[in-house]
C-alpha atoms as a PDB file:
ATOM      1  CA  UNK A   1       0.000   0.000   0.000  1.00  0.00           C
ATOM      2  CA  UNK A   2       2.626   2.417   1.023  1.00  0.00           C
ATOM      3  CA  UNK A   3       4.357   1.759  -3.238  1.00  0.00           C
ATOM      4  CA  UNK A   4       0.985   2.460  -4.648  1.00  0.00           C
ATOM      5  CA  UNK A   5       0.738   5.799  -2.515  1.00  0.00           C
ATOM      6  CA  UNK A   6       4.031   6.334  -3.298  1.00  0.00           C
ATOM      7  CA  UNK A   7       3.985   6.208  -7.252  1.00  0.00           C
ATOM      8  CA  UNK A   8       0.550   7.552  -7.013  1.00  0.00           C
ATOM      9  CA  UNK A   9       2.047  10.776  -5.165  1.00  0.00           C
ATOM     10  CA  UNK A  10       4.938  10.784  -7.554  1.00  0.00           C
ATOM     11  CA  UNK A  11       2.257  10.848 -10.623  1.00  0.00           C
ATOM     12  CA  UNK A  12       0.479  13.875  -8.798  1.00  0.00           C
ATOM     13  CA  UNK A  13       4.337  15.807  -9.102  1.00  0.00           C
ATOM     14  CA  UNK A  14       4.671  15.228 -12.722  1.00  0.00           C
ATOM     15  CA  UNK A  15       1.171  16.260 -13.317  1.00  0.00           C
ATOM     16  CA  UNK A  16       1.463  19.564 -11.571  1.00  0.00           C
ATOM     17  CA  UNK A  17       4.940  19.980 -13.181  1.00  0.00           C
ATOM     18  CA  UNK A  18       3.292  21.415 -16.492  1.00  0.00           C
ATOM     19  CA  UNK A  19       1.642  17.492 -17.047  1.00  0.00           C
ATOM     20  CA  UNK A  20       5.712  16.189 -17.775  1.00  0.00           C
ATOM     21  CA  UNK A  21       8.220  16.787 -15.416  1.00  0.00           C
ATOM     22  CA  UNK A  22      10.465  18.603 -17.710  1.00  0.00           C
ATOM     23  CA  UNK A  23      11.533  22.173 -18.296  1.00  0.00           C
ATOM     24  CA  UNK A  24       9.553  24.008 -21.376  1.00  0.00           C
ATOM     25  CA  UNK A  25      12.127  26.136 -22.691  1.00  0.00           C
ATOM     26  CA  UNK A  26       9.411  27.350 -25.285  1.00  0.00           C
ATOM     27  CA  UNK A  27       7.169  28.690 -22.800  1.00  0.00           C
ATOM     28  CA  UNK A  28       6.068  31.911 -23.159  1.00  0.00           C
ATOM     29  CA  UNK A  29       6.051  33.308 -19.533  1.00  0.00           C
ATOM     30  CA  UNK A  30       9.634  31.671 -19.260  1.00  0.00           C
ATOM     31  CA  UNK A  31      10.915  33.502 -22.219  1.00  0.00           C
ATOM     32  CA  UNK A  32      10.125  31.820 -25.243  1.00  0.00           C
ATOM     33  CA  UNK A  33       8.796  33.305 -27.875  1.00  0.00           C
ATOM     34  CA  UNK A  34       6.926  33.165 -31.509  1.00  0.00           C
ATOM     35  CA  UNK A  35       9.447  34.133 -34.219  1.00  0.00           C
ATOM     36  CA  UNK A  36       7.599  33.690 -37.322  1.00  0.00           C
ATOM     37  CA  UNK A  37       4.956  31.526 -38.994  1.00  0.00           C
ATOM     38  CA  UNK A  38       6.257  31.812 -42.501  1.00  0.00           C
ATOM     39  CA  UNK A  39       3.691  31.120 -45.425  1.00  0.00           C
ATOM     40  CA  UNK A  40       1.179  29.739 -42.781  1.00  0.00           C
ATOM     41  CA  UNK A  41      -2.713  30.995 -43.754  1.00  0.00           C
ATOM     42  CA  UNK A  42      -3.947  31.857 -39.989  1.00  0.00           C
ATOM     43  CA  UNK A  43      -7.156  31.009 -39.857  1.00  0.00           C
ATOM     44  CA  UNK A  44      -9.463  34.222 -38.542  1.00  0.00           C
ATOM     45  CA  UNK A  45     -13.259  32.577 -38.193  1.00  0.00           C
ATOM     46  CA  UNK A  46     -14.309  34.160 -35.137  1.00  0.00           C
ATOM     47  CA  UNK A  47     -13.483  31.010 -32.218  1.00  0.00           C
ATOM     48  CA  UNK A  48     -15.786  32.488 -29.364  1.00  0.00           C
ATOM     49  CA  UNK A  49     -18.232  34.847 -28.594  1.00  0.00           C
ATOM     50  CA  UNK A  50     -18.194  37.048 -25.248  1.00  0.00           C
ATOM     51  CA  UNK A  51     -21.761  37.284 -24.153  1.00  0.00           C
ATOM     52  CA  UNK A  52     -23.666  39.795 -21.667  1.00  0.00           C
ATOM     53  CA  UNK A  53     -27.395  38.961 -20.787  1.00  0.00           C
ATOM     54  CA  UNK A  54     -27.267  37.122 -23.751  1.00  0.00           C
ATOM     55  CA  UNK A  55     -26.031  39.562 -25.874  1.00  0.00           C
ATOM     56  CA  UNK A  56     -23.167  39.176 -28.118  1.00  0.00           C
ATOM     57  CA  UNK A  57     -20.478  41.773 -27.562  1.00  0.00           C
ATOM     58  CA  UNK A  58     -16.760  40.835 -28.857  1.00  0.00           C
ATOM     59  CA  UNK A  59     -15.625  37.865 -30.334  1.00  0.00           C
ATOM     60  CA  UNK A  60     -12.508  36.391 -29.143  1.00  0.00           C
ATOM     61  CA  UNK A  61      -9.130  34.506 -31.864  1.00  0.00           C
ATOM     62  CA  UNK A  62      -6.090  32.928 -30.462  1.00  0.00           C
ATOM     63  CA  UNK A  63      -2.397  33.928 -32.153  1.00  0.00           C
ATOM     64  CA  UNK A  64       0.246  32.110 -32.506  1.00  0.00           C
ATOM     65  CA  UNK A  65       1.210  32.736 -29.146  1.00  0.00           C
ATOM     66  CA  UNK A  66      -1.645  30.846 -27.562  1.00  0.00           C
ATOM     67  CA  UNK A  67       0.920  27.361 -28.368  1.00  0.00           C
ATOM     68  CA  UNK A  68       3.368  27.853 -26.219  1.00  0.00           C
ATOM     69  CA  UNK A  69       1.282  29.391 -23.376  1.00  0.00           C
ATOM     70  CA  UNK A  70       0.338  27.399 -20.296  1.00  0.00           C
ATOM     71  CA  UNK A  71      -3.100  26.717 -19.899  1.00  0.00           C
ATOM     72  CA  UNK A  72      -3.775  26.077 -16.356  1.00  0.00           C
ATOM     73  CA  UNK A  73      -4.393  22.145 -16.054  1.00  0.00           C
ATOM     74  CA  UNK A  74      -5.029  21.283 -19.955  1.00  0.00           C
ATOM     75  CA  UNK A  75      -7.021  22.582 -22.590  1.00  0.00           C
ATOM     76  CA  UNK A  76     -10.065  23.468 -23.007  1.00  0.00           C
ATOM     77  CA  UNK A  77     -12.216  23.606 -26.837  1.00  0.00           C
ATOM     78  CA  UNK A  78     -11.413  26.249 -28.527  1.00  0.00           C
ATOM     79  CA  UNK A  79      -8.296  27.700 -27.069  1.00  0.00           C
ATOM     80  CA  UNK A  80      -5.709  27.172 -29.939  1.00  0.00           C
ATOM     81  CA  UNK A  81      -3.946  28.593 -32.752  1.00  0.00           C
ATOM     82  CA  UNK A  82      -5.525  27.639 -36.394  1.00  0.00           C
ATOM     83  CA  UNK A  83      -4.711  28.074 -39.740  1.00  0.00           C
ATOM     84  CA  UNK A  84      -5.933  26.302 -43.399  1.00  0.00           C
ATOM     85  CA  UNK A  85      -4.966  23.056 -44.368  1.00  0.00           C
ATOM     86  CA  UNK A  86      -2.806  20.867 -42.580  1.00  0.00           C
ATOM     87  CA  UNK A  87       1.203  21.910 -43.567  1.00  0.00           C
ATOM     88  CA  UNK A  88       1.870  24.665 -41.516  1.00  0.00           C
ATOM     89  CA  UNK A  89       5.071  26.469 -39.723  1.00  0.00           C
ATOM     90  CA  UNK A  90       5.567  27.420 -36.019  1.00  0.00           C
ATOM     91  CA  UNK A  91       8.945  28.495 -35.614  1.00  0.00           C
ATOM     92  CA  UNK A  92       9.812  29.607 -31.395  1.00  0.00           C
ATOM     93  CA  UNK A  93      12.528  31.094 -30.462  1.00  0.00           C
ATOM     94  CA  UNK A  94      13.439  29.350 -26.289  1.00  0.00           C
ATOM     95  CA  UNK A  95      14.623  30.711 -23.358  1.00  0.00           C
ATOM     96  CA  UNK A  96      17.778  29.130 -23.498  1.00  0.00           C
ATOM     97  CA  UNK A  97      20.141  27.810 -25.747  1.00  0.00           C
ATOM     98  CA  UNK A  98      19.706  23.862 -25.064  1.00  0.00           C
ATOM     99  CA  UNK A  99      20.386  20.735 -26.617  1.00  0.00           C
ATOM    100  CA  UNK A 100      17.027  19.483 -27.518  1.00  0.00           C
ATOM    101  CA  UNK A 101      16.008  16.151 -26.074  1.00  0.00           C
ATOM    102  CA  UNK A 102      12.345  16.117 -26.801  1.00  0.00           C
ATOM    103  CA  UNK A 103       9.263  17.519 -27.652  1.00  0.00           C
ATOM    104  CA  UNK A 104       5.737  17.606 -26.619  1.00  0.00           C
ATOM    105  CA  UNK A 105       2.084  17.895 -28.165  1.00  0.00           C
ATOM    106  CA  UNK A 106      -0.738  18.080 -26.176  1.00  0.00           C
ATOM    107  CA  UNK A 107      -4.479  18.482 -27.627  1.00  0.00           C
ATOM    108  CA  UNK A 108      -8.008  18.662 -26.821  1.00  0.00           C
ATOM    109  CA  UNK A 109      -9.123  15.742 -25.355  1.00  0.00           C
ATOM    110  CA  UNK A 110     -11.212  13.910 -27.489  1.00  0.00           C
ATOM    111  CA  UNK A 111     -13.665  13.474 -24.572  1.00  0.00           C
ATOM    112  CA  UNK A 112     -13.891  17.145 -24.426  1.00  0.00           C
ATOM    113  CA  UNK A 113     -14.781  17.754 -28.138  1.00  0.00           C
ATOM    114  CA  UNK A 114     -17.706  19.064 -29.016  1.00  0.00           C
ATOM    115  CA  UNK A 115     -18.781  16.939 -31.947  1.00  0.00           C
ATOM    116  CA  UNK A 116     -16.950  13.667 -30.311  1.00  0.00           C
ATOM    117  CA  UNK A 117     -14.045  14.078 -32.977  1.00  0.00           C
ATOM    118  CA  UNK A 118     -10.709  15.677 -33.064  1.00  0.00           C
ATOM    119  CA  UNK A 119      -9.477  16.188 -36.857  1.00  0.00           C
ATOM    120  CA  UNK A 120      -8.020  19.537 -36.510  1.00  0.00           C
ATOM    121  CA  UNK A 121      -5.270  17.433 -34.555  1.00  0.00           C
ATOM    122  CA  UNK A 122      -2.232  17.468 -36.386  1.00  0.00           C
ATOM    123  CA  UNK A 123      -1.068  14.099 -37.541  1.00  0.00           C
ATOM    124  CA  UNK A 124       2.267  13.905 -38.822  1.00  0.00           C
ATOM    125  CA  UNK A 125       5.130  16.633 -38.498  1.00  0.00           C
ATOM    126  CA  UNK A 126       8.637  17.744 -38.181  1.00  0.00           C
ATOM    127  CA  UNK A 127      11.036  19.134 -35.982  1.00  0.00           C
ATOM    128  CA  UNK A 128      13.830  21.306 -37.302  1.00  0.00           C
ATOM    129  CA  UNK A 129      16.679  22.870 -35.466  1.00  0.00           C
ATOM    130  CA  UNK A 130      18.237  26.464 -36.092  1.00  0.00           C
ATOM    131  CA  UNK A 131      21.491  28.462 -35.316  1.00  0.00           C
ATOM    132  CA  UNK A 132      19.902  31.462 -37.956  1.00  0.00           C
ATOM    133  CA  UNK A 133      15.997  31.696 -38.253  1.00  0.00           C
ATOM    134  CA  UNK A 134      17.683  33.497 -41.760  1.00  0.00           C
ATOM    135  CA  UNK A 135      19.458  30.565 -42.858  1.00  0.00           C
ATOM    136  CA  UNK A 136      17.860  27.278 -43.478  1.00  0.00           C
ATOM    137  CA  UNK A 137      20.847  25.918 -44.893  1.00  0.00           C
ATOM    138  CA  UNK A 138      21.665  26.284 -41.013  1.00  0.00           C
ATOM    139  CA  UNK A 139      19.185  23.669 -39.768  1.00  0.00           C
ATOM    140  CA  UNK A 140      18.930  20.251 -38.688  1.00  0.00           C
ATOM    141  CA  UNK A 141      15.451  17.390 -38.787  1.00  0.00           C
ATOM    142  CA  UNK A 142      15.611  16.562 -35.245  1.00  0.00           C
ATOM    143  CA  UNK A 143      12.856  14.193 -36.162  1.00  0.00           C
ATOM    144  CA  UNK A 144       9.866  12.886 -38.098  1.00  0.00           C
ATOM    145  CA  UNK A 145       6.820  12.100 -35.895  1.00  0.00           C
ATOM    146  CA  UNK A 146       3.088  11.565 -35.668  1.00  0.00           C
ATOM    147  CA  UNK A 147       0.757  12.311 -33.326  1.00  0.00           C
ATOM    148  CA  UNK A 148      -2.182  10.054 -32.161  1.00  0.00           C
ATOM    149  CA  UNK A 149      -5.450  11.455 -31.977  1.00  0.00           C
ATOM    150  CA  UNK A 150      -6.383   8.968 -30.648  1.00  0.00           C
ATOM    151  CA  UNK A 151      -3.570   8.462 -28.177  1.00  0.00           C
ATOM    152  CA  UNK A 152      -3.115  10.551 -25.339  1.00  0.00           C
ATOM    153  CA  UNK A 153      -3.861  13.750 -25.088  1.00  0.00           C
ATOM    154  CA  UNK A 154      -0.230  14.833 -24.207  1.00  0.00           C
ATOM    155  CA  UNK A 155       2.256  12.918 -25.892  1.00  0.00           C
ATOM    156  CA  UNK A 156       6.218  13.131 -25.736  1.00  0.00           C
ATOM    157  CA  UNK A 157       8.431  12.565 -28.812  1.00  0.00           C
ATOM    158  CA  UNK A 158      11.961  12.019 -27.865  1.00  0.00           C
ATOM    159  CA  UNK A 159      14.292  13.206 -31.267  1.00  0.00           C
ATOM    160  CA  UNK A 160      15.437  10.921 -33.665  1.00  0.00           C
ATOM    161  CA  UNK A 161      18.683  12.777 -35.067  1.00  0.00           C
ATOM    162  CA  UNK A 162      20.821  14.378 -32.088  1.00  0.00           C
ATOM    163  CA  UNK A 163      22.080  18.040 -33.203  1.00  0.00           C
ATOM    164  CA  UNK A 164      25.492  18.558 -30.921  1.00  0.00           C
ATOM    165  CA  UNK A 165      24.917  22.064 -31.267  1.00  0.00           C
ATOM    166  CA  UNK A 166      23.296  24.406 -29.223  1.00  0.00           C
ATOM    167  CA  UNK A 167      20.526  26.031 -30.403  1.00  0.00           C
ATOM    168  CA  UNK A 168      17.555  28.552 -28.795  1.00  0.00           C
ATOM    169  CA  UNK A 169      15.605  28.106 -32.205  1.00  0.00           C
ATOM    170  CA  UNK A 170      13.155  25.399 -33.506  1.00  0.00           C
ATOM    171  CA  UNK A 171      10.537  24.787 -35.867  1.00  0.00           C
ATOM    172  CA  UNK A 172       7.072  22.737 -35.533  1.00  0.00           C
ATOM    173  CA  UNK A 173       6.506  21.822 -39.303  1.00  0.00           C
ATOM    174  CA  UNK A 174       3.295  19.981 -39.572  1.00  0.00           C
ATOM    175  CA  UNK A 175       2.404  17.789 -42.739  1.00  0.00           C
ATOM    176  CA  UNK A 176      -0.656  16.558 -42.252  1.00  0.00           C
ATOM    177  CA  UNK A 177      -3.572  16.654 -39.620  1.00  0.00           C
ATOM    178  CA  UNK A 178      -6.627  14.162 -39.204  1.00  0.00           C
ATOM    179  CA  UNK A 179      -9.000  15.047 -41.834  1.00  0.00           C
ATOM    180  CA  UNK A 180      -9.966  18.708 -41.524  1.00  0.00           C
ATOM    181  CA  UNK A 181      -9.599  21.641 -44.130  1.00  0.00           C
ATOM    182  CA  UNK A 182      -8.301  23.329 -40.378  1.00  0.00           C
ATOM    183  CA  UNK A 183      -5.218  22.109 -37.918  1.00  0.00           C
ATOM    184  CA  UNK A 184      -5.668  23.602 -34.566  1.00  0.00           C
ATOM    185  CA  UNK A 185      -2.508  23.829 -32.219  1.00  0.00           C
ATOM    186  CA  UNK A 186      -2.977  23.519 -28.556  1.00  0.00           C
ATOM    187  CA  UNK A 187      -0.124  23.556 -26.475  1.00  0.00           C
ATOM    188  CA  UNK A 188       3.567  22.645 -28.089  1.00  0.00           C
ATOM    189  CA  UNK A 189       6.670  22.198 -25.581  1.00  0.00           C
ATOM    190  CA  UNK A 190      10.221  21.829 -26.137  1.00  0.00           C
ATOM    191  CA  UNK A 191      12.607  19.948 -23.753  1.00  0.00           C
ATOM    192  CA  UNK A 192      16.198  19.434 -23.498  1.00  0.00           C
ATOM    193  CA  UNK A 193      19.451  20.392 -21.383  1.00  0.00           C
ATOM    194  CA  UNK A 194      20.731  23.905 -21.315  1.00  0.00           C
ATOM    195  CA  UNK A 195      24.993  24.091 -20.341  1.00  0.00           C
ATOM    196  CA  UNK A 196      25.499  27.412 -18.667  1.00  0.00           C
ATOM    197  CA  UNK A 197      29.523  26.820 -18.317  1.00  0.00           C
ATOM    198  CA  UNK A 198      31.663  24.862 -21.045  1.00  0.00           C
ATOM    199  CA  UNK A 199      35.072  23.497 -20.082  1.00  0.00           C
ATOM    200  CA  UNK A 200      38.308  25.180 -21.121  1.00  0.00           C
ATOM    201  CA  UNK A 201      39.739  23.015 -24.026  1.00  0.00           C
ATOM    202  CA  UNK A 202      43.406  22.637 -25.126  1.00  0.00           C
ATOM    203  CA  UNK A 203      44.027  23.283 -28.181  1.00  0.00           C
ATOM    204  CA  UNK A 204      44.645  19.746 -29.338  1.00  0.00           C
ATOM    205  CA  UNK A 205      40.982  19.033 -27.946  1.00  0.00           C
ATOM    206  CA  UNK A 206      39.470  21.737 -29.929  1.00  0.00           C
ATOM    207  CA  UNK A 207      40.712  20.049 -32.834  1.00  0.00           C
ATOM    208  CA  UNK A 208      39.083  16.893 -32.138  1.00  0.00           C
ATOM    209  CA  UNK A 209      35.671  18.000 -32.571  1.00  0.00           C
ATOM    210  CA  UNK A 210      34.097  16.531 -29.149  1.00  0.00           C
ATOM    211  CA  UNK A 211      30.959  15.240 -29.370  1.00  0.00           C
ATOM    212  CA  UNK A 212      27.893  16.608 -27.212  1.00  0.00           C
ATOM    213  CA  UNK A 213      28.504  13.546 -24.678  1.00  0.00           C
ATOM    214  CA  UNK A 214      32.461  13.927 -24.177  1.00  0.00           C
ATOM    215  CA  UNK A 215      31.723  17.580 -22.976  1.00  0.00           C
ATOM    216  CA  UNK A 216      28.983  16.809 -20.844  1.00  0.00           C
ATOM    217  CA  UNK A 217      31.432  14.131 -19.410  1.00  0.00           C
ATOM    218  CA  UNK A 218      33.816  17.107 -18.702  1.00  0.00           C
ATOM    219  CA  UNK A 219      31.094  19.021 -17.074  1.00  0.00           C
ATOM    220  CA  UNK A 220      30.260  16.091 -14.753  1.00  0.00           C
ATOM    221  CA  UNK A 221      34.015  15.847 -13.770  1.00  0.00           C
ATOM    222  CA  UNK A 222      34.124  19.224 -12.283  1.00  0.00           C
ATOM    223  CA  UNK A 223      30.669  18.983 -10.185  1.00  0.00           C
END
């Protein structure tokens, strides 16, 4: 009994750590930021109206922004960025330069949906890394993934091509979504491991192009 309260109280810490456990370095209120959506079409159909006494006063859209904003404990209908079609660019500028690790999606639950269906989810989509938002010759596919609609409603994908660099700039590319002439983006997280101090190289080291993992062994070896 005491294991099952213990995982069950270890569960409840990952859940009120943002739902993963991991730093967001594209979170808005930590410093992230939208840096462009290139050729995406934002879709502008009005997503909610503000009503008094019944009466319609203002209508309410979500930007860009609304992706890498925390929304309390998870979404709710509505509250996400759209645009036409389902190939579309989010490109976020972190807090930090990091080494990305992984990324995160998290959408509506279908239990939540209005019409009992969720095909403004994307489906399948890329992950690009950047030193120059300018320069695309610059970047690297961290990964090609899909997302399950029918999956959980937050789900982690861990990249598939490690970039040794450092970078504070990546790009959501989504291909498809699940059947809609819309793809609606909830909430979009980026994960990895920031190094605040690198180690002092010789010059014969600096030659020998160290991989990501010989440096972080060099960081360990001075904690």
């Amino acid at each position: 009994m005491e294991k099952v309260h213990k995982l069950l109280k270890k569960e409840l810490r990952i859940f009120e750590a943002d739902h993963t456990g991991m730093p967001d370095y594209a979170l808005e209120s930590s410093g992230g930021s939208v840096l462009s959506t290139r050729c995406t079409v934002q879709y502008n159909e009005r997503s909610r109206t503000q009503k008094l006494f019944g009466i319609s006063l203002w209508f309410t859209s979500y930007s860009p922004r609304t992706v890498i904003q925390r929304k309390g404990y998870g979404a709710s209908a509505g509250e996400c960025w759209a645009f036409y079609g389902g190939h579309g660019f989010l490109t976020i500028g972190l807090s930090d330069r990091i080494n990305v690790t992984a990324v995160s999606y998290e959408h509506l639950p279908i239990e939540l949906s209005p019409d009992g269906h969720i095909s403004t989810a994307p489906k399948n989509f890329l992950i690009w890394s950047y030193q120059d938002i300018d320069d695309r010759h610059s970047r690297i596919l961290l990964g090609n993934f899909t997302f399950d609609a029918y999956g959980d409603p937050l789900q982690i994908f861990y990249v598939q091509h490690w970039d040794q660099r450092l970078t504070n700039i990546i790009e959501l590319e989504t291909l498809t979504n699940w059947g809609s002439y819309v793809t609606c983006l909830y909430r979009f997280r980026v994960h990895g491991h920031a190094l605040k101090v690198l180690p002092e190289f010789s010059e014969e080291s600096e030659q020998s192009n160290l991989s990501f993992s010989n440096i972080q062994a060099k960081l360990d070896e001075r904690d």
